[in-house]
Each structure stands twice: as C-alpha cells, then as structure tokens.
N, C-alpha and C. Protein backbone atom coordinates (compact mmCIF):
# COMPACT_ATOMS: atom_id res chain seq x y z
N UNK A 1 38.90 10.04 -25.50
CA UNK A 1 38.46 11.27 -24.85
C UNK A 1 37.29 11.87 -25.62
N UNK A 2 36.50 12.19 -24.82
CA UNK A 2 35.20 12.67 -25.52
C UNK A 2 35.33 14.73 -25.47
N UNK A 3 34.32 15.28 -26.64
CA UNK A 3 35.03 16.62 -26.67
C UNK A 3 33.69 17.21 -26.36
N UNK A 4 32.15 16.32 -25.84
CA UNK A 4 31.21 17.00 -25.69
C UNK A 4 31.21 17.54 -24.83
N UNK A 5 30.43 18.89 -24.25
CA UNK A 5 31.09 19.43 -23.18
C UNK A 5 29.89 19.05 -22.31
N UNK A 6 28.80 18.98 -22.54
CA UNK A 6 28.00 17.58 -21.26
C UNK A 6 28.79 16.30 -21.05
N UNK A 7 29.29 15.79 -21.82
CA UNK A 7 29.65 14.42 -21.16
C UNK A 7 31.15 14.87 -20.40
N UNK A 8 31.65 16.14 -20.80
CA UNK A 8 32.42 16.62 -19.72
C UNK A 8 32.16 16.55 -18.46
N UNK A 9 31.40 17.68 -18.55
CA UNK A 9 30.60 18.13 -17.30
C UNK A 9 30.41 17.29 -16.22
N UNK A 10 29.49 16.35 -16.86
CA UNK A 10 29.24 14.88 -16.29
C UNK A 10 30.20 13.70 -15.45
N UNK A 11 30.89 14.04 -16.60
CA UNK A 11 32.40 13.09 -15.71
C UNK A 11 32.83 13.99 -14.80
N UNK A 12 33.03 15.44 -14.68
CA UNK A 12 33.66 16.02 -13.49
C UNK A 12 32.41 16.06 -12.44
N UNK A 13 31.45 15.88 -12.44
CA UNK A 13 30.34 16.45 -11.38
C UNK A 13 30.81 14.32 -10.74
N UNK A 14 30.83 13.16 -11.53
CA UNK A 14 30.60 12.63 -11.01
C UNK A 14 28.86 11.87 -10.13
N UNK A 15 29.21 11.33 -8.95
CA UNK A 15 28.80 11.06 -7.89
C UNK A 15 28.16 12.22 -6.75
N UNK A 16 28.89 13.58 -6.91
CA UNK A 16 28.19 14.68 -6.06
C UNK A 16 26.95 15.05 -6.28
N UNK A 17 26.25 14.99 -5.66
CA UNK A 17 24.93 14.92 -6.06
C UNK A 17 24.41 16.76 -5.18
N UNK A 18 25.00 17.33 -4.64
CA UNK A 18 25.17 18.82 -4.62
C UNK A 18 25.63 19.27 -5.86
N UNK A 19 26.76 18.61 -6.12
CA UNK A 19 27.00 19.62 -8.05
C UNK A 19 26.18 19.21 -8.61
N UNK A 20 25.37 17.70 -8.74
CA UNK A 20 24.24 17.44 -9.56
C UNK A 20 23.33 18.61 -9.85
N UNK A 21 22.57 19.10 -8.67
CA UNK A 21 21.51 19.57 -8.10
C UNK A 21 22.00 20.99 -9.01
N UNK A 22 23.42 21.85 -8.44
CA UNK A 22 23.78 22.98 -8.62
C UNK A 22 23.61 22.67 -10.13
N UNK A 23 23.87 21.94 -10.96
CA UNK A 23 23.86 21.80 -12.41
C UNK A 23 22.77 22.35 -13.21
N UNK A 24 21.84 20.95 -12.27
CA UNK A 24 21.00 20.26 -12.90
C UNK A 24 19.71 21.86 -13.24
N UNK A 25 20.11 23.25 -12.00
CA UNK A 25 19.76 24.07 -11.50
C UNK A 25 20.01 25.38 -12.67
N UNK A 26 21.07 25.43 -12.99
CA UNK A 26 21.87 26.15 -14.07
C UNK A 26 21.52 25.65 -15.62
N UNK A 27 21.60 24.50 -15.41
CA UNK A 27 20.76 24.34 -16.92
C UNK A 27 19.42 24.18 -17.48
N UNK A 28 18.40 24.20 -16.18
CA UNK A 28 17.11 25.03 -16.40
C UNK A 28 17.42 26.40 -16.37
N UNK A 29 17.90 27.25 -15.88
CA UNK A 29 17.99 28.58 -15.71
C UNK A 29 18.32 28.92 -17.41
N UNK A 30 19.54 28.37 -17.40
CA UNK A 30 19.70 28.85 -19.48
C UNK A 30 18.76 28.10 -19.72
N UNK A 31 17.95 27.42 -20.01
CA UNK A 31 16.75 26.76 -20.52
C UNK A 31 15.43 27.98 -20.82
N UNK A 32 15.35 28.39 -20.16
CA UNK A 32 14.04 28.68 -19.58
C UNK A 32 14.58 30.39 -20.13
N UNK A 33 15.77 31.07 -20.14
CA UNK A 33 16.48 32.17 -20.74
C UNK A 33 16.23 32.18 -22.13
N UNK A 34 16.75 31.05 -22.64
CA UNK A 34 16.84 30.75 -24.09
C UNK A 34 15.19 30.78 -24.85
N UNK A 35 14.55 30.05 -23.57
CA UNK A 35 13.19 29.81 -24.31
C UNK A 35 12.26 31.16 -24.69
N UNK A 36 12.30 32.09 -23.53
CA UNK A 36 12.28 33.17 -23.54
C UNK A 36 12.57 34.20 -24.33
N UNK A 37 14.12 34.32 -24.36
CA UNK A 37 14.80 34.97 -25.81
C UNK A 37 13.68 34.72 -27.07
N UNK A 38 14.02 33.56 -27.30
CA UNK A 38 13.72 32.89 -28.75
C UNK A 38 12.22 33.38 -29.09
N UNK A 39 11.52 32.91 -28.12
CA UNK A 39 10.17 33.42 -28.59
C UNK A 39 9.80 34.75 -28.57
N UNK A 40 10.26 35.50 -27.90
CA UNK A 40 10.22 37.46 -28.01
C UNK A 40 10.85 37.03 -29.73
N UNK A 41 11.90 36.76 -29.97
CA UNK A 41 12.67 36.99 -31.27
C UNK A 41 11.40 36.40 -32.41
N UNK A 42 11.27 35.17 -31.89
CA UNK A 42 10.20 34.50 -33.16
C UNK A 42 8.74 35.60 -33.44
N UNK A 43 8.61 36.69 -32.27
CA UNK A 43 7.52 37.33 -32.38
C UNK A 43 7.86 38.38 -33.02
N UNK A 44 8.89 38.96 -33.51
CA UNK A 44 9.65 39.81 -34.02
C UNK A 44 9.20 41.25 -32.79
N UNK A 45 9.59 40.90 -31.53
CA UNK A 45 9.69 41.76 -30.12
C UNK A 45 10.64 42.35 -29.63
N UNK A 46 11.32 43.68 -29.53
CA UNK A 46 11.71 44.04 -28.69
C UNK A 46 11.71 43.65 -27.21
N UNK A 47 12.93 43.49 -26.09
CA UNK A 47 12.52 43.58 -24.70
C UNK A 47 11.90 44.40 -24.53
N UNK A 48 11.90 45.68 -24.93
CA UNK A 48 10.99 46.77 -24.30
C UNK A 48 9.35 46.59 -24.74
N UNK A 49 9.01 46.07 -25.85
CA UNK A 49 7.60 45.66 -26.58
C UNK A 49 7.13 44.58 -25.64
N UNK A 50 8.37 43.47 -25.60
CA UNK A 50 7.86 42.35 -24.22
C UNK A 50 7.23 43.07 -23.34
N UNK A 51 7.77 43.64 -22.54
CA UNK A 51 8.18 44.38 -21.25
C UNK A 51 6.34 44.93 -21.34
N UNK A 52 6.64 45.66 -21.93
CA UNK A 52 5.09 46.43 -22.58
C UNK A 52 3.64 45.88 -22.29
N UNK A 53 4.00 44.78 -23.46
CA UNK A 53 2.97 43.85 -23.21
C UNK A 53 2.40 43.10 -21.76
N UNK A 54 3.32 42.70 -20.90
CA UNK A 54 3.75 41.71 -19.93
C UNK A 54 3.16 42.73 -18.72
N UNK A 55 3.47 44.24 -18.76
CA UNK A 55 3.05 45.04 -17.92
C UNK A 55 4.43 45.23 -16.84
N UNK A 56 5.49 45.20 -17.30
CA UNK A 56 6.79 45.06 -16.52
C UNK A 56 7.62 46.51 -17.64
N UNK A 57 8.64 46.17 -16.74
CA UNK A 57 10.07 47.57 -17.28
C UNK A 57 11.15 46.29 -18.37
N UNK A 58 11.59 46.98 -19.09
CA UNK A 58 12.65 46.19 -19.97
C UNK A 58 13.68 45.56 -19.63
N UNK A 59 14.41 46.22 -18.54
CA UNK A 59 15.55 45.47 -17.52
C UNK A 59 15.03 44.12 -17.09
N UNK A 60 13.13 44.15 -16.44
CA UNK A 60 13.05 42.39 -16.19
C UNK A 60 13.23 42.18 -17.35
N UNK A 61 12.67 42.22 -18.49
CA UNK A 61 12.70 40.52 -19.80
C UNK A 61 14.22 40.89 -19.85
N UNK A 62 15.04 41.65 -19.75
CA UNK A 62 16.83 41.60 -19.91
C UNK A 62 16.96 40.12 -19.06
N UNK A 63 16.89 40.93 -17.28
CA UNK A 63 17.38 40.04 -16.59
C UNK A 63 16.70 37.97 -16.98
N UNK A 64 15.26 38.30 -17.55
CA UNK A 64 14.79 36.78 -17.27
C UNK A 64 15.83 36.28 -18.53
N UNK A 65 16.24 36.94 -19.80
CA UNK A 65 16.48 36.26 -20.72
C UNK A 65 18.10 36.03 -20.72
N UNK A 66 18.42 36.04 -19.45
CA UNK A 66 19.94 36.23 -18.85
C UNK A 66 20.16 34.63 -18.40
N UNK A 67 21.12 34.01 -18.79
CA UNK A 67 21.13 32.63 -18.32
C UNK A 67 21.19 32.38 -17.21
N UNK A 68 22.24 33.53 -16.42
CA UNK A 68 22.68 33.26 -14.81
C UNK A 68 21.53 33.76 -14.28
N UNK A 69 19.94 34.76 -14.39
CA UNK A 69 19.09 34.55 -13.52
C UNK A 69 18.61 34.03 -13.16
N UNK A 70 18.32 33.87 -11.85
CA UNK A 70 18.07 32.03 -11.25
C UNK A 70 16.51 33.08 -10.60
N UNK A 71 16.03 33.82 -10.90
CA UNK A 71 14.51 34.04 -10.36
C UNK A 71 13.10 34.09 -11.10
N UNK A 72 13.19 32.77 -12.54
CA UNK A 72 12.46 32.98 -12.70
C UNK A 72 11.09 32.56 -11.90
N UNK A 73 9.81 33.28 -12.40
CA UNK A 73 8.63 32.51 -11.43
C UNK A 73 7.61 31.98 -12.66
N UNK A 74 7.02 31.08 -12.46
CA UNK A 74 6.21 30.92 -13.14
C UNK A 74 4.92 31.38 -13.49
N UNK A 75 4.51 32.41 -12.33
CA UNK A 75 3.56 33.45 -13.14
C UNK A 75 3.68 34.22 -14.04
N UNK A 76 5.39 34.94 -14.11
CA UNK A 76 5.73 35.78 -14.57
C UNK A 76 5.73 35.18 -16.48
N UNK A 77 6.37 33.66 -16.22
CA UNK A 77 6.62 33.24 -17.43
C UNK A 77 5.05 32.98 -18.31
N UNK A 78 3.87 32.58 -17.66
CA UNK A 78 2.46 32.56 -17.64
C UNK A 78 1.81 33.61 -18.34
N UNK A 79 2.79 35.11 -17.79
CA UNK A 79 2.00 36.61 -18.19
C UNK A 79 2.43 36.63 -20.21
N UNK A 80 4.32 35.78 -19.99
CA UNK A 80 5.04 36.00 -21.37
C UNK A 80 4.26 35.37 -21.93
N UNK A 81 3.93 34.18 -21.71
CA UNK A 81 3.30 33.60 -22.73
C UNK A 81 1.74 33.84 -23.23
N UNK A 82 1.01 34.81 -22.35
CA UNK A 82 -0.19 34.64 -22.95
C UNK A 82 0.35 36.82 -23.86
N UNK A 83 1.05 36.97 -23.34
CA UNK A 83 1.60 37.98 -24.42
C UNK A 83 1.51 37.94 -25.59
N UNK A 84 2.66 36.33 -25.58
CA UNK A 84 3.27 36.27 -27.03
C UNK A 84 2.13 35.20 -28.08
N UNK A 85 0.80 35.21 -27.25
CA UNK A 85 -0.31 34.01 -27.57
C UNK A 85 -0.06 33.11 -27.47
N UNK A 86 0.74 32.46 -26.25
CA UNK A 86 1.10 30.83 -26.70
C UNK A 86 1.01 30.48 -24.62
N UNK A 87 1.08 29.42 -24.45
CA UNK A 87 1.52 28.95 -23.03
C UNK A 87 2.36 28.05 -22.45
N UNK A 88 2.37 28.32 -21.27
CA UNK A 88 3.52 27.83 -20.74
C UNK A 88 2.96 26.03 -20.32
N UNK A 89 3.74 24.60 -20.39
CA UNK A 89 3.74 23.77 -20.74
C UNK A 89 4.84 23.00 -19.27
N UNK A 90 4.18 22.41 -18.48
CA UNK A 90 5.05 21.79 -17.63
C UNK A 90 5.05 20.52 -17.69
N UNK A 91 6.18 20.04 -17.28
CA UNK A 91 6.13 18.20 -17.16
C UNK A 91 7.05 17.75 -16.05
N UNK A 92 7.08 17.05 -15.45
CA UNK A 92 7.83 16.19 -14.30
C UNK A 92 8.53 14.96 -14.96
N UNK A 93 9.52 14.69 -15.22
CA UNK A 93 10.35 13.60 -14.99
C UNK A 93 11.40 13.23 -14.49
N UNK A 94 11.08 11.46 -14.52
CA UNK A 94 11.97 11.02 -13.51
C UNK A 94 13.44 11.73 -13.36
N UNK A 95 13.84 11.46 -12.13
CA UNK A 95 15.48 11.87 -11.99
C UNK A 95 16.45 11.16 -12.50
N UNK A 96 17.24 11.43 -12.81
CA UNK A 96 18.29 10.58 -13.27
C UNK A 96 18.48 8.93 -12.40
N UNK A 97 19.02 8.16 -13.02
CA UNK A 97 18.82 7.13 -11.66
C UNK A 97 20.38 7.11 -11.17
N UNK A 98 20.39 6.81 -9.86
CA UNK A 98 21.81 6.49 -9.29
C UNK A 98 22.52 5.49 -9.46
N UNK A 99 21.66 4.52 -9.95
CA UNK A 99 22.47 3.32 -10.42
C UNK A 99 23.62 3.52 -10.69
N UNK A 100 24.61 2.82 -11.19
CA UNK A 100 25.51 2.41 -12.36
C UNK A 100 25.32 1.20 -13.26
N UNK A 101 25.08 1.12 -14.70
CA UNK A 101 25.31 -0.23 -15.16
C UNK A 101 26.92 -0.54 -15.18
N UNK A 102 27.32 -1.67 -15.26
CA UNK A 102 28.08 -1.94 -15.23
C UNK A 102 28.79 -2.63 -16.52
C-alpha cells in the first residue's frame, strides 16, 4: 500500500477521465494560489500592498491566493507579476497518455 496521497488520488480517479479533468483542474488552481502566495511573501508584501500595487482591493489577492478559486485570468496574474518585477511563464504539455503499460 502506498501512503502518497497522489498516487492515492490516482488509483481512485482511475480511468474517469471527467475526475481526470476535475483534478487535473484543482491542482492548477492550488498551483497557481501557491505561486502567488509565495511570491507576495518572497517580496516581503502584504495582500493589501499586492492589491495596491496591482490596482485591485485586498479581498482579490485573498480570493486568487485561495486554492479553491477557480477564476484565475491571466491578465490579472500578468498585472502580479510585473508588480512583483518578474513574469508570468507559460508552457503546454503533453497529456498524460491513456495507454497502460503492462
């Protein structure tokens, strides 16, 4: 028995490729929360100093740095980063494959 809680996860999602999606969905959302957090923190920032900077109210950087908000946009994350002097960095890769090895 394994005690990681991804390779949990994993074994219960299975083959559904709707829980995939719902997952795969939720763990960019804390992704993209965390990344957020961290760098206000590494800037030694208040949400409200974010907020400030960004030209927004303190409740948004609350809500973006909230794992369960699922609205971030990427302009918004565009405005954080040229805030905090740094930018935002995208990449595409492949999907998982459906295979199975065997």
């Amino acid at each position: 028995m394994t005690k990681d809680a991804l390779k949990i996860i994993d074994r219960m999602i299975g083959d559904d490729a709707e829980l995939r999606r719902m997952n795969d969905q939720e763990t960019i959302n804390a992704e993209v929360a965390s990344m957020i957090d961290h760098a206000r923190t590494r800037a030694g920032l208040t949400q409200k100093q974010l907020a400030d900077l960004v030209g927004t109210k303190q409740p948004v950087i609350a809500s973006l740095e909230d794992a369960d908000y699922d609205g971030h946009s990427l302009s918004m994350l565009t405005r954080i980063a040229a805030a905090l002097n740094a930018r935002v960095e995208l990449r595409l890769v492949p999907a998982r494959s459906k295979l199975k090895t065997a």
